[in-house]
Structures are given as structure tokens and as C-alpha cells.
PDB file of N, CA and C in Angstrom:
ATOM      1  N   UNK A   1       0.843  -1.182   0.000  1.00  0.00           N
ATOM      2  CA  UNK A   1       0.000   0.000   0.000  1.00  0.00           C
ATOM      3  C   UNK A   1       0.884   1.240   0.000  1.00  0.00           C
ATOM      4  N   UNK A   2       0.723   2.116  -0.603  1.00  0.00           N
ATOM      5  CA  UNK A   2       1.051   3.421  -1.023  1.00  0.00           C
ATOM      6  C   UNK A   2       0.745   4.531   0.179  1.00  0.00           C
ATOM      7  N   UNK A   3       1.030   5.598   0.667  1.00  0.00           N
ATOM      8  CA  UNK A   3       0.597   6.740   0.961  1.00  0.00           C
ATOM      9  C   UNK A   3       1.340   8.097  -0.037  1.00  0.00           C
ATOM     10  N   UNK A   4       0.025   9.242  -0.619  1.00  0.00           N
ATOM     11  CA  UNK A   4       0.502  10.101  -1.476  1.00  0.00           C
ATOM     12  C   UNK A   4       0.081  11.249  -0.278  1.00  0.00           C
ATOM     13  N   UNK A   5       0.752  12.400  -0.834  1.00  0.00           N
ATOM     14  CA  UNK A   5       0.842  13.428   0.111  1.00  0.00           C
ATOM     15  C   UNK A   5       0.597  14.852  -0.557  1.00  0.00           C
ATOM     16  N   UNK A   6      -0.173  15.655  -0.644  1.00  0.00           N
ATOM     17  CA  UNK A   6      -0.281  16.677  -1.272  1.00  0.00           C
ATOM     18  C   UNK A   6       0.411  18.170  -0.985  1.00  0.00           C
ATOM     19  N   UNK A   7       0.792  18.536  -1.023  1.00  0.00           N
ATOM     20  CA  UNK A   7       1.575  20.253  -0.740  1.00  0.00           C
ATOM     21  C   UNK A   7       1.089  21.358  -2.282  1.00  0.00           C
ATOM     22  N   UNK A   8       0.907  22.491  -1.039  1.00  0.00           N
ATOM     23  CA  UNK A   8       0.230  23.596  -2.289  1.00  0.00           C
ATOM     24  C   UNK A   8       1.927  24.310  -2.224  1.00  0.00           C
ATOM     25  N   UNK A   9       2.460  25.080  -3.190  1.00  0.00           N
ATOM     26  CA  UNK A   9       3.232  26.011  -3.788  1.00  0.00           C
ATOM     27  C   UNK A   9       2.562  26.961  -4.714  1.00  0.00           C
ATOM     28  N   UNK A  10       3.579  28.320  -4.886  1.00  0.00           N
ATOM     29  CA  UNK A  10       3.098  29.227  -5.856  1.00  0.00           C
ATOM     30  C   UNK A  10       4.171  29.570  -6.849  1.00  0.00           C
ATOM     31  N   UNK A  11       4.236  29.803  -7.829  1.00  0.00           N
ATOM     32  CA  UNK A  11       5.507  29.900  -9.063  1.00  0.00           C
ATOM     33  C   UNK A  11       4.375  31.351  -9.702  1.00  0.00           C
ATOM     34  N   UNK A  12       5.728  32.022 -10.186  1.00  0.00           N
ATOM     35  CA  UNK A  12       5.702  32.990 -11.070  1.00  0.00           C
ATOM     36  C   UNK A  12       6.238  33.020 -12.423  1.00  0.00           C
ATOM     37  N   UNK A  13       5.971  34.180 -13.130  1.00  0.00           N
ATOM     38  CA  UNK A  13       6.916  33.596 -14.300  1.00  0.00           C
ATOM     39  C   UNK A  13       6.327  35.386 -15.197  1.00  0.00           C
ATOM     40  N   UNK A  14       7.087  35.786 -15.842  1.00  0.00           N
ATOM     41  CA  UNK A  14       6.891  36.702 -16.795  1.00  0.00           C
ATOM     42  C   UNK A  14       6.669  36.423 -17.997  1.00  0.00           C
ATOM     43  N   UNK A  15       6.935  34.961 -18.026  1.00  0.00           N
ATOM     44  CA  UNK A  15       6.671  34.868 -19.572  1.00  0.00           C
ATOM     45  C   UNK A  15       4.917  34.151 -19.835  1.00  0.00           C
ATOM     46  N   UNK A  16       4.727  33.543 -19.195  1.00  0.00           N
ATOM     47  CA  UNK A  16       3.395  32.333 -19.524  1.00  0.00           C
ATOM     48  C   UNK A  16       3.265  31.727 -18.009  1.00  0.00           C
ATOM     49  N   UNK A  17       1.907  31.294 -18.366  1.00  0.00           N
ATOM     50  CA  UNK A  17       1.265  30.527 -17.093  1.00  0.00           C
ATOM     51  C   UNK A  17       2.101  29.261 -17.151  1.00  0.00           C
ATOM     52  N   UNK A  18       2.131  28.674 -18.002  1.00  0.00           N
ATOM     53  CA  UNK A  18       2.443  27.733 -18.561  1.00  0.00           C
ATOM     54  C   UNK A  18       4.259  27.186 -18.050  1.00  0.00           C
ATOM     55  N   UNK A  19       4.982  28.646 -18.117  1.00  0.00           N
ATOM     56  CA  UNK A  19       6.433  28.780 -17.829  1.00  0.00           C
ATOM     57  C   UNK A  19       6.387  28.576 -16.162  1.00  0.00           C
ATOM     58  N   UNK A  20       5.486  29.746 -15.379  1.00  0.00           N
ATOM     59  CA  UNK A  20       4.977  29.530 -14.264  1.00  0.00           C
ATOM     60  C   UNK A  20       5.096  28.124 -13.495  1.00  0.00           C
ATOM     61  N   UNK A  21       4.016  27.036 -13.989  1.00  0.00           N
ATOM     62  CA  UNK A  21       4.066  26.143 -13.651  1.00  0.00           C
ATOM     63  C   UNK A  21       5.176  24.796 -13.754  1.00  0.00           C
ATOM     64  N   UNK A  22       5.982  25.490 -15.063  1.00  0.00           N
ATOM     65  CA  UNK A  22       6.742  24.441 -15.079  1.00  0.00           C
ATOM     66  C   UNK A  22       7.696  24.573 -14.514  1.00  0.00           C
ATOM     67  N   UNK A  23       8.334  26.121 -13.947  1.00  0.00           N
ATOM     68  CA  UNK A  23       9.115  26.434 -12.871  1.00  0.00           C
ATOM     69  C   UNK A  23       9.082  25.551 -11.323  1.00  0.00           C
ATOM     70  N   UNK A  24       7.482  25.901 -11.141  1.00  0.00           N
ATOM     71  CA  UNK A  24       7.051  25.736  -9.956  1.00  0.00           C
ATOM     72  C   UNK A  24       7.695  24.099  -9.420  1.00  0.00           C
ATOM     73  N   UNK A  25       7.277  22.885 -10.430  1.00  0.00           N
ATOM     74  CA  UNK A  25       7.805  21.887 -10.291  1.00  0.00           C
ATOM     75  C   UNK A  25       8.874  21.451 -10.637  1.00  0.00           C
ATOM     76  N   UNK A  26       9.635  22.384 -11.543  1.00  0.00           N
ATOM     77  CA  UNK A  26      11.212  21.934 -11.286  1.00  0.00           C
ATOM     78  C   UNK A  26      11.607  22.232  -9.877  1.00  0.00           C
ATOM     79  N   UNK A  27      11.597  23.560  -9.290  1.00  0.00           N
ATOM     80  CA  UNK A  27      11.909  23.885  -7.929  1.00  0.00           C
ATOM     81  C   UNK A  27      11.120  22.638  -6.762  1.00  0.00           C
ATOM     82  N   UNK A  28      10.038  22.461  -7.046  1.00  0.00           N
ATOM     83  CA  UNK A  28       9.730  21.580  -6.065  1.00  0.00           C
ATOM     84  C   UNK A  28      10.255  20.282  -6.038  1.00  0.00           C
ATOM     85  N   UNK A  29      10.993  19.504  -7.741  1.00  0.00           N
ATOM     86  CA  UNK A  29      11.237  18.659  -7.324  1.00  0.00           C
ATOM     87  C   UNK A  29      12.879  18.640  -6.755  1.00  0.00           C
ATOM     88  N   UNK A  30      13.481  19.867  -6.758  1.00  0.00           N
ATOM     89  CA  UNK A  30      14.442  19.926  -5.908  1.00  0.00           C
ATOM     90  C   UNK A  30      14.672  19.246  -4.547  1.00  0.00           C
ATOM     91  N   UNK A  31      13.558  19.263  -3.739  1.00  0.00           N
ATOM     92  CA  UNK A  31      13.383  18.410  -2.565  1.00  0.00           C
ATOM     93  C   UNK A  31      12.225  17.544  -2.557  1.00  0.00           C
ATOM     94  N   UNK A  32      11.540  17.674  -3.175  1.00  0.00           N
ATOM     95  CA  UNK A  32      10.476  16.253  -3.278  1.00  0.00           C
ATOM     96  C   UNK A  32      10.545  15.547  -4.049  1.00  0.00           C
ATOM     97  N   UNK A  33      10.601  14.290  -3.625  1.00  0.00           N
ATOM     98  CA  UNK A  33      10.598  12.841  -4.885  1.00  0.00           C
ATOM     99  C   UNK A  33       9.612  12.417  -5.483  1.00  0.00           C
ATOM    100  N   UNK A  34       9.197  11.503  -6.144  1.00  0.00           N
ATOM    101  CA  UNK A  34       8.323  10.363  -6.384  1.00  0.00           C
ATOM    102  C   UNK A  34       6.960  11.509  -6.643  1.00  0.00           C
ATOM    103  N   UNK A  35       7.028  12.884  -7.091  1.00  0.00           N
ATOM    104  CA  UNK A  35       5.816  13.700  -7.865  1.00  0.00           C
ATOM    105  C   UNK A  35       5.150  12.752  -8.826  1.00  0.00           C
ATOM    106  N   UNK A  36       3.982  13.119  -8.638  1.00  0.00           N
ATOM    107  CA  UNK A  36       3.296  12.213  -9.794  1.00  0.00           C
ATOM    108  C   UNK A  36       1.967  13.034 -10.401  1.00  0.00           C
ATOM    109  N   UNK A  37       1.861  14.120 -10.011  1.00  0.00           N
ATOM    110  CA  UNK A  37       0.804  15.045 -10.558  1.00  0.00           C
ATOM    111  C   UNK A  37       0.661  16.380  -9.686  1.00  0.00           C
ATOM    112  N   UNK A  38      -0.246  17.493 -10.837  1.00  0.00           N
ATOM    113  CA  UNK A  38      -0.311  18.825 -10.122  1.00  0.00           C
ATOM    114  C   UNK A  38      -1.357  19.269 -10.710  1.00  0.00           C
ATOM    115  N   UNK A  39      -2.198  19.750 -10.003  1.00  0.00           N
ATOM    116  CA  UNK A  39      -3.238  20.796 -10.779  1.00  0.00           C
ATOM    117  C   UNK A  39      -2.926  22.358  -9.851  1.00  0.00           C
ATOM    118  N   UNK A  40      -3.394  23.260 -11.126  1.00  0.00           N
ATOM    119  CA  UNK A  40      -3.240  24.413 -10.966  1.00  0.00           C
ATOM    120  C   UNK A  40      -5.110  24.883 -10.060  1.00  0.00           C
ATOM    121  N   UNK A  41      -4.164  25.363  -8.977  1.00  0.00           N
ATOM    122  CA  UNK A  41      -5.656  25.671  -8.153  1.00  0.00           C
ATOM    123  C   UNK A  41      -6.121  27.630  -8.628  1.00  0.00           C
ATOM    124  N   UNK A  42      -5.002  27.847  -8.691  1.00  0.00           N
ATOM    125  CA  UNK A  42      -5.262  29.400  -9.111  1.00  0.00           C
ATOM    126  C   UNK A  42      -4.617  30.004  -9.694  1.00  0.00           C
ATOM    127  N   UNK A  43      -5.190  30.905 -10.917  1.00  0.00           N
ATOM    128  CA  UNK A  43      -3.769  31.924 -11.373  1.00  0.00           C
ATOM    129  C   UNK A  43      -4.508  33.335 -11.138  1.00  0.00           C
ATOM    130  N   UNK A  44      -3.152  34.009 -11.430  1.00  0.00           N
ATOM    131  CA  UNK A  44      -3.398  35.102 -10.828  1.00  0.00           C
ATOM    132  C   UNK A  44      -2.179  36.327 -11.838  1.00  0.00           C
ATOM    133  N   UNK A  45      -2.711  37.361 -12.172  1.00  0.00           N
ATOM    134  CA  UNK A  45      -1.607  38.007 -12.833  1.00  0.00           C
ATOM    135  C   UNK A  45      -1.757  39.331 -12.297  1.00  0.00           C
ATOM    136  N   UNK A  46      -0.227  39.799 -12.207  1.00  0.00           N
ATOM    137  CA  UNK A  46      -0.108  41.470 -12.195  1.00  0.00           C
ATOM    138  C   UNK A  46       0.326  42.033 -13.583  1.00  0.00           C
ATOM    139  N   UNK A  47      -0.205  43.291 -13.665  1.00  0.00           N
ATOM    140  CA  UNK A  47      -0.752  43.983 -14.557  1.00  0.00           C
ATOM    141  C   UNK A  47       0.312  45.320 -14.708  1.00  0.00           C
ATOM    142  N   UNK A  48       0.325  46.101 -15.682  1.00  0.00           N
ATOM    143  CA  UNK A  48       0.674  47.341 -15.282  1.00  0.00           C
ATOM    144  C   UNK A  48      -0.304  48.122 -15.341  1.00  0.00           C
ATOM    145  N   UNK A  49      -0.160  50.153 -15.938  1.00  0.00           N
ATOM    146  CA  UNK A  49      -1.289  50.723 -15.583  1.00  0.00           C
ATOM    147  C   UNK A  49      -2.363  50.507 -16.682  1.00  0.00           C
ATOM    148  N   UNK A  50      -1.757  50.095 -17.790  1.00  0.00           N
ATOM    149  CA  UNK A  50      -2.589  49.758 -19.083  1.00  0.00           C
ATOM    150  C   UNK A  50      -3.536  48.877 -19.323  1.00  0.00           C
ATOM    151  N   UNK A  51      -2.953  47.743 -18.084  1.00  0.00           N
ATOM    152  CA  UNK A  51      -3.492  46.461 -18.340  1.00  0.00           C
ATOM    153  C   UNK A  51      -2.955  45.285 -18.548  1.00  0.00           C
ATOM    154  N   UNK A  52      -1.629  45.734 -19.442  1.00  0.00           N
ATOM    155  CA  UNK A  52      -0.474  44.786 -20.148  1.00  0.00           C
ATOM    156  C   UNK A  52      -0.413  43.833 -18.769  1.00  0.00           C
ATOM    157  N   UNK A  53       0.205  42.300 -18.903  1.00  0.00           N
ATOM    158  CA  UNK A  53       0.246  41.391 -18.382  1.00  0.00           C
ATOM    159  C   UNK A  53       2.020  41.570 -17.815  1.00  0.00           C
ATOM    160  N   UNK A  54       2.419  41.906 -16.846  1.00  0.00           N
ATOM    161  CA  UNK A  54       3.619  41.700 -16.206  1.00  0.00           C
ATOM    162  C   UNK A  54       4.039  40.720 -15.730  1.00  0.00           C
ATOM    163  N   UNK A  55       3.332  39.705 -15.033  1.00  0.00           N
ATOM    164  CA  UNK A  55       4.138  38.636 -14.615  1.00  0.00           C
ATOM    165  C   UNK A  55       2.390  37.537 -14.300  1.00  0.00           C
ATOM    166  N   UNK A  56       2.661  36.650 -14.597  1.00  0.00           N
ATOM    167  CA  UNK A  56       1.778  35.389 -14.431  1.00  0.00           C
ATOM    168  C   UNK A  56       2.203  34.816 -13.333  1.00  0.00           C
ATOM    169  N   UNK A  57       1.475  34.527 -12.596  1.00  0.00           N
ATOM    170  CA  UNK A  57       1.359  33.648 -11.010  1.00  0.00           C
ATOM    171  C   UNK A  57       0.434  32.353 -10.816  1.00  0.00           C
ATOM    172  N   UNK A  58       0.580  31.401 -10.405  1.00  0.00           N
ATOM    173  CA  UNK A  58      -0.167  30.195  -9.979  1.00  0.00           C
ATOM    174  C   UNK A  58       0.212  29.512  -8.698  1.00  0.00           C
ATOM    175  N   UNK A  59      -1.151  29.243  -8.392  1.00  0.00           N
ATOM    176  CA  UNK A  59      -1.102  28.246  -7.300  1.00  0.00           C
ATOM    177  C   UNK A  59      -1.551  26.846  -7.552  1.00  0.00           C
ATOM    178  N   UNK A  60      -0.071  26.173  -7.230  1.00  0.00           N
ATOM    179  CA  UNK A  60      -0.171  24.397  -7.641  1.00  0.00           C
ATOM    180  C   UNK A  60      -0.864  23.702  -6.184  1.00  0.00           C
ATOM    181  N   UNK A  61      -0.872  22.624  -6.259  1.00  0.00           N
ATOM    182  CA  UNK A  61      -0.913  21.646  -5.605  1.00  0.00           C
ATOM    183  C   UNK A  61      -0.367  20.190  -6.156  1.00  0.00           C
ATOM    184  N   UNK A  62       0.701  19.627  -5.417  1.00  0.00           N
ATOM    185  CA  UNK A  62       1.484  18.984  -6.040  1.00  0.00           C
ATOM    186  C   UNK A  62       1.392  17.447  -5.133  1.00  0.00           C
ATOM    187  N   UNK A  63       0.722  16.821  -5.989  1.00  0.00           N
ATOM    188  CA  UNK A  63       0.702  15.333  -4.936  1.00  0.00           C
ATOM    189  C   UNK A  63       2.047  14.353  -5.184  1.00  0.00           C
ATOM    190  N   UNK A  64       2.433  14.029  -4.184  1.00  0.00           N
ATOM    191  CA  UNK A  64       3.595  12.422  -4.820  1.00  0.00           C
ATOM    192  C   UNK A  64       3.478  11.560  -3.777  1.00  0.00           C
ATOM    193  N   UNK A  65       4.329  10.530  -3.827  1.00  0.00           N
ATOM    194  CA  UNK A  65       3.624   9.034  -3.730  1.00  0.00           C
ATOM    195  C   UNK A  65       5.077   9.389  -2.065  1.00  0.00           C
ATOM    196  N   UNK A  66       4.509   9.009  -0.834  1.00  0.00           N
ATOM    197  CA  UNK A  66       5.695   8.774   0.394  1.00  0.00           C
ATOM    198  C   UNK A  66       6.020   7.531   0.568  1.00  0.00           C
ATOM    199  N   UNK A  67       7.509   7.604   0.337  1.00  0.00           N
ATOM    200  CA  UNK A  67       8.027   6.265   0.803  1.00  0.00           C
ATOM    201  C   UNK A  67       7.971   5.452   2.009  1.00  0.00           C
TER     202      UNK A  67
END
């Protein structure tokens, strides 16, 4: 029998949501092993005064499997 373990993180990124997230889980798997999935619970962007998109933000949740 298995136990998986979930942890939320947040990644940024200036370029894409997309860059965002894939940041987010390289850094996480810096210290966590055995990742096996993530959904994005929230994004979130800052803006400048125009509107223009400055930096893309998300909130993961990142499950993996505990040894």
C-alpha cells in the first residue's frame, strides 16, 4: 500500500502561465521525490497601468507518492 501526500506552492513567471508552472515543479522537485501530478488551483496576474500582463502567477498543488 502506497501513501501520497499533497503540498500547495506558488511559481511565477513573466513569460506564460504555462512557464509559471513548469518552474514551480522543477523547484519543487528539488526536494520532493516520487511527484506524480499537479493541478493548478489558481492563477493570478499582475498587470501594469494599461493592463499589459507583467508577470503570471499560480497556485499548484502537487501530490507524490511517500516512501
Amino acid at each position: 500500500m502506497s501513501v501520497a501526500k499533497v503540498i500547495e506552492l506558488n511559481a511565477s513567471s513573466a513569460t506564460s502561465m504555462e512557464d509559471a508552472v513548469k518552474h514551480g515543479l522543477k523547484k519543487c522537485a528539488e526536494s520532493v521525490k516520487n511527484i506524480k501530478g499537479a493541478w493548478v488551483n489558481e492563477i493570478k496576474v499582475v498587470t501594469d497601468g494599461s493592463g499589459n500582463v507583467q508577470e503570471w502567477r499560480v497556485n499548484l498543488r502537487v501530490s507524490f507518492v511517500v516512501d
